[in-house]
N, C-alpha and C. Protein backbone atom coordinates (compact mmCIF):
# COMPACT_ATOMS: atom_id res chain seq x y z
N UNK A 1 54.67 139.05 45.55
CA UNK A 1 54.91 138.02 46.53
C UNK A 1 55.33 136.73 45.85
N UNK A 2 54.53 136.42 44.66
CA UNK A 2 54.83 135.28 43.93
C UNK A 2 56.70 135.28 43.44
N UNK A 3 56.66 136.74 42.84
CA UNK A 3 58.09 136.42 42.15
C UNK A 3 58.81 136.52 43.04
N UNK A 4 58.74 137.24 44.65
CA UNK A 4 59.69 136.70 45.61
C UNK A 4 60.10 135.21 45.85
N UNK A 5 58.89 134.56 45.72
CA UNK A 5 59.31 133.12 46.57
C UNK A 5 60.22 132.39 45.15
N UNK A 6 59.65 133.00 43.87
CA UNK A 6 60.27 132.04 42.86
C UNK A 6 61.87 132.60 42.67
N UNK A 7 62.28 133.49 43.17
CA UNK A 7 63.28 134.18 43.02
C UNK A 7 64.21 133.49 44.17
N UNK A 8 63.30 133.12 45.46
CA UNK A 8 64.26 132.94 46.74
C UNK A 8 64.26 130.87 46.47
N UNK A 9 63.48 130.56 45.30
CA UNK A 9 63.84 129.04 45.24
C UNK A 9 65.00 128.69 43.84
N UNK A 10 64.92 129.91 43.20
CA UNK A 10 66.13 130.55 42.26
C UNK A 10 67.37 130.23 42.88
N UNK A 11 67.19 130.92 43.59
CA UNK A 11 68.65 131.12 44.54
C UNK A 11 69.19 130.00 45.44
N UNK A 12 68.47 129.28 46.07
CA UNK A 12 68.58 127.83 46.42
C UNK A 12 68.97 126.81 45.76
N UNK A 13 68.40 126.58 44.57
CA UNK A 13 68.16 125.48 43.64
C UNK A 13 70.15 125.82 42.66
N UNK A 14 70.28 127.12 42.70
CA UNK A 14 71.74 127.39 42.45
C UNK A 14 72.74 127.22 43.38
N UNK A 15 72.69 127.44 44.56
CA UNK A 15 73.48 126.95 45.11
C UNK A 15 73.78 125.52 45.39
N UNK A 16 72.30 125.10 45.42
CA UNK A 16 72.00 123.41 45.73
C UNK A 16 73.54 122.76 44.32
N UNK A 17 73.30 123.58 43.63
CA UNK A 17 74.22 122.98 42.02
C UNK A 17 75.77 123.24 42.38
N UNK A 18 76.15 124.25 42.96
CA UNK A 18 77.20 125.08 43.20
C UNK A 18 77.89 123.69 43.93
N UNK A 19 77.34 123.77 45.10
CA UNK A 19 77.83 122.79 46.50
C UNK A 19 77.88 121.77 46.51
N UNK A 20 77.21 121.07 45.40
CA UNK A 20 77.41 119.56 44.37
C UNK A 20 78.33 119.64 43.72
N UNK A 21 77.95 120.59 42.47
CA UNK A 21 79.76 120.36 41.91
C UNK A 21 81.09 120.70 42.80
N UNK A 22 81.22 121.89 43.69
CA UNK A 22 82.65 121.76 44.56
C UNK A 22 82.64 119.85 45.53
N UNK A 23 82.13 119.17 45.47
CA UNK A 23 82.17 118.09 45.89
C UNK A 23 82.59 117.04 45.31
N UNK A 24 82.41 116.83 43.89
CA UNK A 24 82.13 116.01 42.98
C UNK A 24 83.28 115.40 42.63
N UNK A 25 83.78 114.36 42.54
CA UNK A 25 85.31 113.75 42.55
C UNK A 25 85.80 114.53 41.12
N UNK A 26 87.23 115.09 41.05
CA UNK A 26 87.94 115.68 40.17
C UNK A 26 88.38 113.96 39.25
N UNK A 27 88.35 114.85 37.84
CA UNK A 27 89.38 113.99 37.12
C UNK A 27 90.51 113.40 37.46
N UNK A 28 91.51 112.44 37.34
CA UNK A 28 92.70 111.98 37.75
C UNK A 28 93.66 113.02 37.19
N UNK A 29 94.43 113.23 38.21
CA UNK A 29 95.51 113.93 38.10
C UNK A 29 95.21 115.81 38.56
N UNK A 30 94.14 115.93 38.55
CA UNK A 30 93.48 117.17 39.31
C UNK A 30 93.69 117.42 40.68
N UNK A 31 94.80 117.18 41.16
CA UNK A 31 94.60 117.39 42.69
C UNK A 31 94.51 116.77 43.57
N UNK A 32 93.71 115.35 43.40
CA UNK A 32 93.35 114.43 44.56
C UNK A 32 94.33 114.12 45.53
N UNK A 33 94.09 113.76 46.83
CA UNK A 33 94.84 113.80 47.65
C UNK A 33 96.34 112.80 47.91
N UNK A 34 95.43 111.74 47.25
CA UNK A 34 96.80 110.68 47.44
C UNK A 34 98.07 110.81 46.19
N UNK A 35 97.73 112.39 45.09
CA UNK A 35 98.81 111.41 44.12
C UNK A 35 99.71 112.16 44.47
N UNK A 36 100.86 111.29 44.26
CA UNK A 36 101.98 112.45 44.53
C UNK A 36 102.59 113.03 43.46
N UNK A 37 103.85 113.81 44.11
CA UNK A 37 104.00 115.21 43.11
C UNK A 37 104.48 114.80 42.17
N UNK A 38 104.05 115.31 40.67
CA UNK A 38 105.37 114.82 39.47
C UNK A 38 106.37 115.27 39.52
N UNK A 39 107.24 114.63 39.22
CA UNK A 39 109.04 114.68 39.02
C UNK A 39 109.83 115.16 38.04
N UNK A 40 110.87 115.32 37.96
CA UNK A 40 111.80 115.74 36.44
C UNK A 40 112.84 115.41 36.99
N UNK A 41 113.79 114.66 36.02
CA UNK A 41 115.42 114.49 36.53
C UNK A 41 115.79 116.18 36.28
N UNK A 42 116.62 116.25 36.99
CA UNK A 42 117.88 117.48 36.80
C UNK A 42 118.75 117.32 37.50
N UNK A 43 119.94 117.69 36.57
CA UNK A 43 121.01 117.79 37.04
C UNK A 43 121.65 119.27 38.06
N UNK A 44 122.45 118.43 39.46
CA UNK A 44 123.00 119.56 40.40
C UNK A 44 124.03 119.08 40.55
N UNK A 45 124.79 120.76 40.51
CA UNK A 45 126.22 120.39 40.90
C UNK A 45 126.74 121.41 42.07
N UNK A 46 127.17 121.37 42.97
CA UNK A 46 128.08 122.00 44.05
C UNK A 46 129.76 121.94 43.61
N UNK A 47 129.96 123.09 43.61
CA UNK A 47 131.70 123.40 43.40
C UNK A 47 131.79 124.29 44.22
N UNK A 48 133.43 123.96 45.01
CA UNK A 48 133.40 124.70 45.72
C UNK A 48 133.75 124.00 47.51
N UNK A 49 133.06 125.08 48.08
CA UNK A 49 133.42 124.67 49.60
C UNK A 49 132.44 123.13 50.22
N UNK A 50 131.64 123.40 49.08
CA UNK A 50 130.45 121.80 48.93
C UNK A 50 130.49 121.38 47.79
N UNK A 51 130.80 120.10 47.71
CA UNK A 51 131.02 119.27 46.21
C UNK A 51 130.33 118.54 46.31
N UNK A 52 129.30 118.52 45.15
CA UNK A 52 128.46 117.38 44.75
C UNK A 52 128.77 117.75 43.03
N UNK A 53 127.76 116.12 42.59
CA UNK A 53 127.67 116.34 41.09
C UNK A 53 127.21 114.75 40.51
N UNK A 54 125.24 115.13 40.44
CA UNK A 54 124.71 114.12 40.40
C UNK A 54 123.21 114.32 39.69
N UNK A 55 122.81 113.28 39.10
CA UNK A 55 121.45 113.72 38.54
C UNK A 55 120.49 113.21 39.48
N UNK A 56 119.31 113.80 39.71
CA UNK A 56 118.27 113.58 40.88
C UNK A 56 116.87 113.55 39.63
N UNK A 57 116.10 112.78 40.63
CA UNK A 57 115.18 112.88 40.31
C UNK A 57 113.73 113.62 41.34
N UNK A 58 112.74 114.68 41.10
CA UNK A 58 112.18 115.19 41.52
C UNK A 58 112.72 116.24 42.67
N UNK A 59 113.17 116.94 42.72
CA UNK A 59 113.51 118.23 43.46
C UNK A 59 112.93 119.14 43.09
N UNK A 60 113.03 119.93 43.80
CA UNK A 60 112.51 119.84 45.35
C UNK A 60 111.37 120.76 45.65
N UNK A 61 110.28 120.12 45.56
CA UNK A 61 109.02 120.70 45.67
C UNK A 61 108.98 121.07 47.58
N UNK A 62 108.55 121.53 48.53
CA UNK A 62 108.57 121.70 49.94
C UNK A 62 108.07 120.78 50.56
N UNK A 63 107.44 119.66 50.05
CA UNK A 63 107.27 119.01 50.50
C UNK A 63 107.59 117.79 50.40
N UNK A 64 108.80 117.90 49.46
CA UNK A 64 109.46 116.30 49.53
C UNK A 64 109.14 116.51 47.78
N UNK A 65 109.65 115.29 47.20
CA UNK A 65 110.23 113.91 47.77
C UNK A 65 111.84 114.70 47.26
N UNK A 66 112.78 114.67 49.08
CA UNK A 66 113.77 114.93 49.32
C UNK A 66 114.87 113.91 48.75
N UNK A 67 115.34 114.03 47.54
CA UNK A 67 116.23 113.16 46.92
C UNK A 67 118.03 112.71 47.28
N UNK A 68 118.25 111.73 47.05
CA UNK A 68 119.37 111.10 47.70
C UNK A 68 120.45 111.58 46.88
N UNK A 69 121.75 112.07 47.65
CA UNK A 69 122.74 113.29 47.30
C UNK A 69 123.85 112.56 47.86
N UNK A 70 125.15 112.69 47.02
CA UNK A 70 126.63 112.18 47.84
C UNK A 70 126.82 113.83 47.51
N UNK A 71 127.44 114.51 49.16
CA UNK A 71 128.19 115.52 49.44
C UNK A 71 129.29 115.74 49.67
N UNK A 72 130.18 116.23 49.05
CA UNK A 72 131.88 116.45 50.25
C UNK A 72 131.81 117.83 50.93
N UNK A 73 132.19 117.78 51.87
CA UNK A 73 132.27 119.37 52.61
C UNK A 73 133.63 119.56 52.48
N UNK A 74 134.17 120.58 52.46
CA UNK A 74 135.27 121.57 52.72
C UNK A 74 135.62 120.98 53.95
N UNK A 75 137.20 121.49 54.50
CA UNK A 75 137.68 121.68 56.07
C UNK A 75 137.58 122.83 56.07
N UNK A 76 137.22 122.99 57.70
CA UNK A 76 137.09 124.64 57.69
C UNK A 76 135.41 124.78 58.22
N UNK A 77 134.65 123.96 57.44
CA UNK A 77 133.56 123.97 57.63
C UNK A 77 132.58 124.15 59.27
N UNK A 78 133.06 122.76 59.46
CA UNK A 78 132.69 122.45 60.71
C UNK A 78 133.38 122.08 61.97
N UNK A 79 133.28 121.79 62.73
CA UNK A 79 134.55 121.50 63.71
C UNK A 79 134.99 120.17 63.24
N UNK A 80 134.00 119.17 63.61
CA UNK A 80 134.95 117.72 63.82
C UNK A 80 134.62 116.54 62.38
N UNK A 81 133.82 117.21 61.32
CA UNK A 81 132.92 116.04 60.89
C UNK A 81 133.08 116.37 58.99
N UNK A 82 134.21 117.70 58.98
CA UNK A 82 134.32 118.30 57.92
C UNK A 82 135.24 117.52 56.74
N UNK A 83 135.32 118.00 55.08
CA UNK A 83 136.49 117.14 54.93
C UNK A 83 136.10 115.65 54.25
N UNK A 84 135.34 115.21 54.47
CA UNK A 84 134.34 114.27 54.24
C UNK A 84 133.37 113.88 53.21
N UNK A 85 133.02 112.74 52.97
CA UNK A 85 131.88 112.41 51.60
C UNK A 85 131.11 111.69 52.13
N UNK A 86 129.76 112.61 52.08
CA UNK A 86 128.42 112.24 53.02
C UNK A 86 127.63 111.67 52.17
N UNK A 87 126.65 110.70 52.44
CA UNK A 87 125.54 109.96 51.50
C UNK A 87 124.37 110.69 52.55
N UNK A 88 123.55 111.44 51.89
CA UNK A 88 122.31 111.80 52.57
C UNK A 88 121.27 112.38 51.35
N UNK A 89 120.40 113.96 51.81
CA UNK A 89 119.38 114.01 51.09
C UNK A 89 119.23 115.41 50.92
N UNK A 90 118.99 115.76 49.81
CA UNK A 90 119.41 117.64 49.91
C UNK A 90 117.56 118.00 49.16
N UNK A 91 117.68 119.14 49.48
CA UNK A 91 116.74 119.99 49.80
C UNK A 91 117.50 121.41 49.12
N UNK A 92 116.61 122.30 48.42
CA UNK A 92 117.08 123.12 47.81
C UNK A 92 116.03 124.24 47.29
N UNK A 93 115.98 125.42 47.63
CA UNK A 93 115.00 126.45 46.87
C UNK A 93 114.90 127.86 47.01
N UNK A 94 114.09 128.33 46.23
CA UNK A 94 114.24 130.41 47.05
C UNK A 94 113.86 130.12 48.47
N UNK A 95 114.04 131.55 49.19
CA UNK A 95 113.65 131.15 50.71
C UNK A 95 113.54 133.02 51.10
N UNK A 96 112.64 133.42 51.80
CA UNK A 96 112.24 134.72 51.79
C UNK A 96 111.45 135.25 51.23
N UNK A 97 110.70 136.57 51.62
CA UNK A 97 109.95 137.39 49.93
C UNK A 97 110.03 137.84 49.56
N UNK A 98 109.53 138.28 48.59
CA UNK A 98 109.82 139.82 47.84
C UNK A 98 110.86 139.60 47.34
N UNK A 99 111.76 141.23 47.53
CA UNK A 99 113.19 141.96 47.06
C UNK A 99 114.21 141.02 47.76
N UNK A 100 113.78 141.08 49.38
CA UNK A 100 114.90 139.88 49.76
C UNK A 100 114.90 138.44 50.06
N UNK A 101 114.34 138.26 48.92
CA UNK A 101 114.60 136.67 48.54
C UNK A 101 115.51 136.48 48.22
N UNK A 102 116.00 134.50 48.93
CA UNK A 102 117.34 134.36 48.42
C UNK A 102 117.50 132.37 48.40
N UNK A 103 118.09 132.19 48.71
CA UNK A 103 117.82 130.89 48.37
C UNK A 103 118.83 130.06 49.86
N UNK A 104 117.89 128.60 49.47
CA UNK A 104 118.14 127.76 50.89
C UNK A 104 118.72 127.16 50.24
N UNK A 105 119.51 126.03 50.90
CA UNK A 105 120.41 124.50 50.59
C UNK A 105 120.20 123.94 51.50
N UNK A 106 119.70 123.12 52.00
CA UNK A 106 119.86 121.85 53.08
C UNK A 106 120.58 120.91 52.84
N UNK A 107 121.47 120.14 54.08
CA UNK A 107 121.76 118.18 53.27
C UNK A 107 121.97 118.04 54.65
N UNK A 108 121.46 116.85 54.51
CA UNK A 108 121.14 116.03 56.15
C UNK A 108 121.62 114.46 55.67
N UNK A 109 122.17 113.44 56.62
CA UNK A 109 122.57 112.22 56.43
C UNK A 109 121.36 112.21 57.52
N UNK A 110 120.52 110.47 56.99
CA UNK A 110 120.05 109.64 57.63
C UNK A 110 119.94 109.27 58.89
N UNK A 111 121.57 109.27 59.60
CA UNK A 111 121.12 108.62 60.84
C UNK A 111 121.63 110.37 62.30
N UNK A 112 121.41 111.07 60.92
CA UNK A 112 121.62 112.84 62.07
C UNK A 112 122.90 113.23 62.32
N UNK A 113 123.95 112.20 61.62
CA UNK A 113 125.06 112.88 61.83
C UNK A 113 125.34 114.18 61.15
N UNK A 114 124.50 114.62 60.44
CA UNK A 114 124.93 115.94 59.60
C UNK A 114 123.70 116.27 59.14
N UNK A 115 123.16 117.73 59.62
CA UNK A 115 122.39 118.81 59.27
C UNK A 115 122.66 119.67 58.86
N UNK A 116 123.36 120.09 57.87
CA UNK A 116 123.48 121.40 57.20
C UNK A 116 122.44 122.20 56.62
N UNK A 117 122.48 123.73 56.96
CA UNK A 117 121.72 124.43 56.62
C UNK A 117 122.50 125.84 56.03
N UNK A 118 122.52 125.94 54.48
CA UNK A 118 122.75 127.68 54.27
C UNK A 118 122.04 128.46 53.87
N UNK A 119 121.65 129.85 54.11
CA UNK A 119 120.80 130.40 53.40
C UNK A 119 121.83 131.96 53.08
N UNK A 120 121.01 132.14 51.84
CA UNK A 120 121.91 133.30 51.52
C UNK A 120 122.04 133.03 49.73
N UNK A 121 123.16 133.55 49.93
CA UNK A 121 123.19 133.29 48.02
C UNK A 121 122.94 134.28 47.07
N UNK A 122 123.57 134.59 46.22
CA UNK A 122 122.89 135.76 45.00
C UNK A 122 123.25 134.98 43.92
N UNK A 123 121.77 135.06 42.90
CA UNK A 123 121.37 134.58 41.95
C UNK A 123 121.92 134.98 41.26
N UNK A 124 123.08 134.34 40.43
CA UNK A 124 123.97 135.43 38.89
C UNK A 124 123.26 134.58 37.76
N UNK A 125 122.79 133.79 37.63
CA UNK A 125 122.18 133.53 36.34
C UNK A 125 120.71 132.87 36.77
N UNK A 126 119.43 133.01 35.88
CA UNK A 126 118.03 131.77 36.36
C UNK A 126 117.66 132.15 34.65
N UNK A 127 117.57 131.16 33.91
CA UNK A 127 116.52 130.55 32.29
C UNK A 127 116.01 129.90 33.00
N UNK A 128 115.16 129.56 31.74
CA UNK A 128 114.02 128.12 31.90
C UNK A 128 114.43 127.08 32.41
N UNK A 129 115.72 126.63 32.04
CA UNK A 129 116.14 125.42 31.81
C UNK A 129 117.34 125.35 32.85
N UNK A 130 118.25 126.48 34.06
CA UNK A 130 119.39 126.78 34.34
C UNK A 130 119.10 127.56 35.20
N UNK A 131 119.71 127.53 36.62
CA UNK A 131 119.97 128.30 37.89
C UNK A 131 121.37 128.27 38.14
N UNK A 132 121.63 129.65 38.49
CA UNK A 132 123.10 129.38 39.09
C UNK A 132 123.75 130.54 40.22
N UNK A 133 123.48 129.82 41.43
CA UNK A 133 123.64 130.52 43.08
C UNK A 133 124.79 130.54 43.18
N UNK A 134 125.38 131.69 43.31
CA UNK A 134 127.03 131.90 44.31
C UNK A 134 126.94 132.31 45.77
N UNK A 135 127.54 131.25 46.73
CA UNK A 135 126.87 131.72 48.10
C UNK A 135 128.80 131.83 48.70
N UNK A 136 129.15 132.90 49.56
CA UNK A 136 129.97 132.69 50.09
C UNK A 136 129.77 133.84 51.58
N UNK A 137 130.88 133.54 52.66
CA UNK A 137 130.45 134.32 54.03
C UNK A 137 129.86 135.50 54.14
N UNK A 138 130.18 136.41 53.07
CA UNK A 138 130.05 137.38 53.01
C UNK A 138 128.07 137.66 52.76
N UNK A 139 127.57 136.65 51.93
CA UNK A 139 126.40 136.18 51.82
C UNK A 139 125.25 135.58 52.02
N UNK A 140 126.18 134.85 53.04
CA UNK A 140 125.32 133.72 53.29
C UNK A 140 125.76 132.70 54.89
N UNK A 141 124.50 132.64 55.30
CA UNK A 141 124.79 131.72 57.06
C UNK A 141 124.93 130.72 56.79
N UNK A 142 125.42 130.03 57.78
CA UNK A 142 125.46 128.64 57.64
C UNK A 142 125.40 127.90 59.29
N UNK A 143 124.28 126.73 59.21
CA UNK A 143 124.00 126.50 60.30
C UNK A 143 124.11 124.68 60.48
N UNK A 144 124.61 124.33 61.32
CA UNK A 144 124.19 122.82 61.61
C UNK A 144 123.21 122.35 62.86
N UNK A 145 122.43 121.60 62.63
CA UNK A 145 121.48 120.96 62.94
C UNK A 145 121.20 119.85 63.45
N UNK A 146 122.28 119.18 63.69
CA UNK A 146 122.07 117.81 63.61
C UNK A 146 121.58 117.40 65.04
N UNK A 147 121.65 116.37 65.17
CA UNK A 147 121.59 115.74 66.91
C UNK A 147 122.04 116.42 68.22
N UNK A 148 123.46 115.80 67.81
CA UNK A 148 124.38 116.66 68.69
C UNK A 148 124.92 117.75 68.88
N UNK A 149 124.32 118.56 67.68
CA UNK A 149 125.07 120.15 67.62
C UNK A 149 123.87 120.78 67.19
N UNK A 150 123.86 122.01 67.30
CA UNK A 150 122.91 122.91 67.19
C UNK A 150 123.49 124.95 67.59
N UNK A 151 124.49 125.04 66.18
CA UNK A 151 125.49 126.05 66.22
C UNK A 151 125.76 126.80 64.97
N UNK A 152 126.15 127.78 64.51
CA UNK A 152 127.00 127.90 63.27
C UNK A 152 128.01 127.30 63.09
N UNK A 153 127.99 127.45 61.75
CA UNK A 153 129.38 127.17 61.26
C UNK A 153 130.35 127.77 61.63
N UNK A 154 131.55 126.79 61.45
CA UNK A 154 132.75 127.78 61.73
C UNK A 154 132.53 128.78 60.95
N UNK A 155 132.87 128.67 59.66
CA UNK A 155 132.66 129.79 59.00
C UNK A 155 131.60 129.08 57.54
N UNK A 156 130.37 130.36 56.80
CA UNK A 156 129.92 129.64 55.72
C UNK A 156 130.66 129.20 54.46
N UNK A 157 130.49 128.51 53.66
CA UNK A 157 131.27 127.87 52.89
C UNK A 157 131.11 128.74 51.75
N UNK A 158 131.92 128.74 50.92
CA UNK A 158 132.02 129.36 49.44
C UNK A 158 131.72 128.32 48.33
N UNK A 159 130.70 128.53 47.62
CA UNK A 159 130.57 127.46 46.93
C UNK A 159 129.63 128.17 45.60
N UNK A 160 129.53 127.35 44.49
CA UNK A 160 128.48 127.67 43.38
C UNK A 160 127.59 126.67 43.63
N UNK A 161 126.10 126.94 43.23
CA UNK A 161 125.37 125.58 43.00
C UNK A 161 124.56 125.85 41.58
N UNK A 162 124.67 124.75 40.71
CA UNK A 162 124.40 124.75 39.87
C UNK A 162 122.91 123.43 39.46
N UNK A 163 121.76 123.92 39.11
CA UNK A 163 120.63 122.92 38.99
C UNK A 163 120.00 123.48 37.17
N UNK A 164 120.19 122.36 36.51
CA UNK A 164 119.79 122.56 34.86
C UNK A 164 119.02 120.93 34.49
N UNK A 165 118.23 121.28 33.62
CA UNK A 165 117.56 120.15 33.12
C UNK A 165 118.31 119.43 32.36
N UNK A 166 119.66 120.23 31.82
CA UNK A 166 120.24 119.42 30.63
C UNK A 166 121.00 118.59 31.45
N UNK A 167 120.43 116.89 31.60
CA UNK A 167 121.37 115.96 32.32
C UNK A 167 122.81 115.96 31.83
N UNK A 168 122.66 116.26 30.34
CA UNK A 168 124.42 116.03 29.85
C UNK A 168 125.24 116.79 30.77
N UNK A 169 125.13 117.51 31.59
CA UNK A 169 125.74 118.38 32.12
C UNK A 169 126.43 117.83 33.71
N UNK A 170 125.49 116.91 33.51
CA UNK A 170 126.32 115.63 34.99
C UNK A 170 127.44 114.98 34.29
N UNK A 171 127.50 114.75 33.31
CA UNK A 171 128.17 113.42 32.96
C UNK A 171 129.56 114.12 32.89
């Protein structure tokens, strides 16, 4: 009877420790709620039916911080808004699971005139340091989003996108 009760204040007195430490403020940089995400410049480039070619800083974790992008679109693209060099904010990553995973692109301007969305893409090269997506119709949707529209594309764009750490590769 004795070594029951000392056994069942065993077991208490451990958890009592357990449920203190999961509480206990973490070191800085452990997680806490307010810090935000760390960053890395890298360089992206779009050739192709989407032209960009710019170094960013912090991309693109899912939850931001969605970095500021000059785009040109192709004609052909869209109906009325194509053709063009957009200042907005791109968004970029795998998208799916497994086997058919494939990768997203977003770029949206500020005040909603332009939501682009493609998904699709096959991966011909990924190192440490180097990604490189070839997305064309045959591959890949393409959708706009914006305010006033909410449609496909005329048709999806053909394009490479290219994201590497080596900034020299913007210049």
């Amino acid at each position: 009877m004795k070594a029951g009760r000392v056994a069942i204040v065993g077991i208490l007195f451990s958890a009592m420790l357990v449920v203190s430490g999961a509480n206990a403020d973490k070191p800085e940089g452990q997680g806490k709620p307010g810090k935000p995400p760390s960053t890395s410049g890298e360089c992206i480039v779009f050739t192709g039916g989407l032209v960009g070619k710019q170094l960013v800083e912090g991309c693109c974790p899912n939850r931001g911080p969605y970095p500021a992008y000059t785009m040109t679109l192709s004609d052909g693209i869209l109906e009325d808004i194509d053709g063009r060099v957009y200042d907005g904010n791109v968004f970029m990553n795998y998208w799916g699971p497994g086997r058919t995973r494939q990768y997203i692109v977003q770029f949206w301007t500020p005040d909603d005139a332009l939501f682009l969305e493609v998904k699709g893409g096959v991966v011909r090269e990924e190192t440490k340091s180097k990604l490189t997506v070839d997305f064309d119709s045959s591959n890949s949707v393409c959708r706009d989003y914006s305010m006033t529209r909410d449609k496909l594309c005329l048709r999806a764009p053909t394009f490479t996108l290219v994201r590497t750490s080596s900034v020299g590769f913007c210049k």
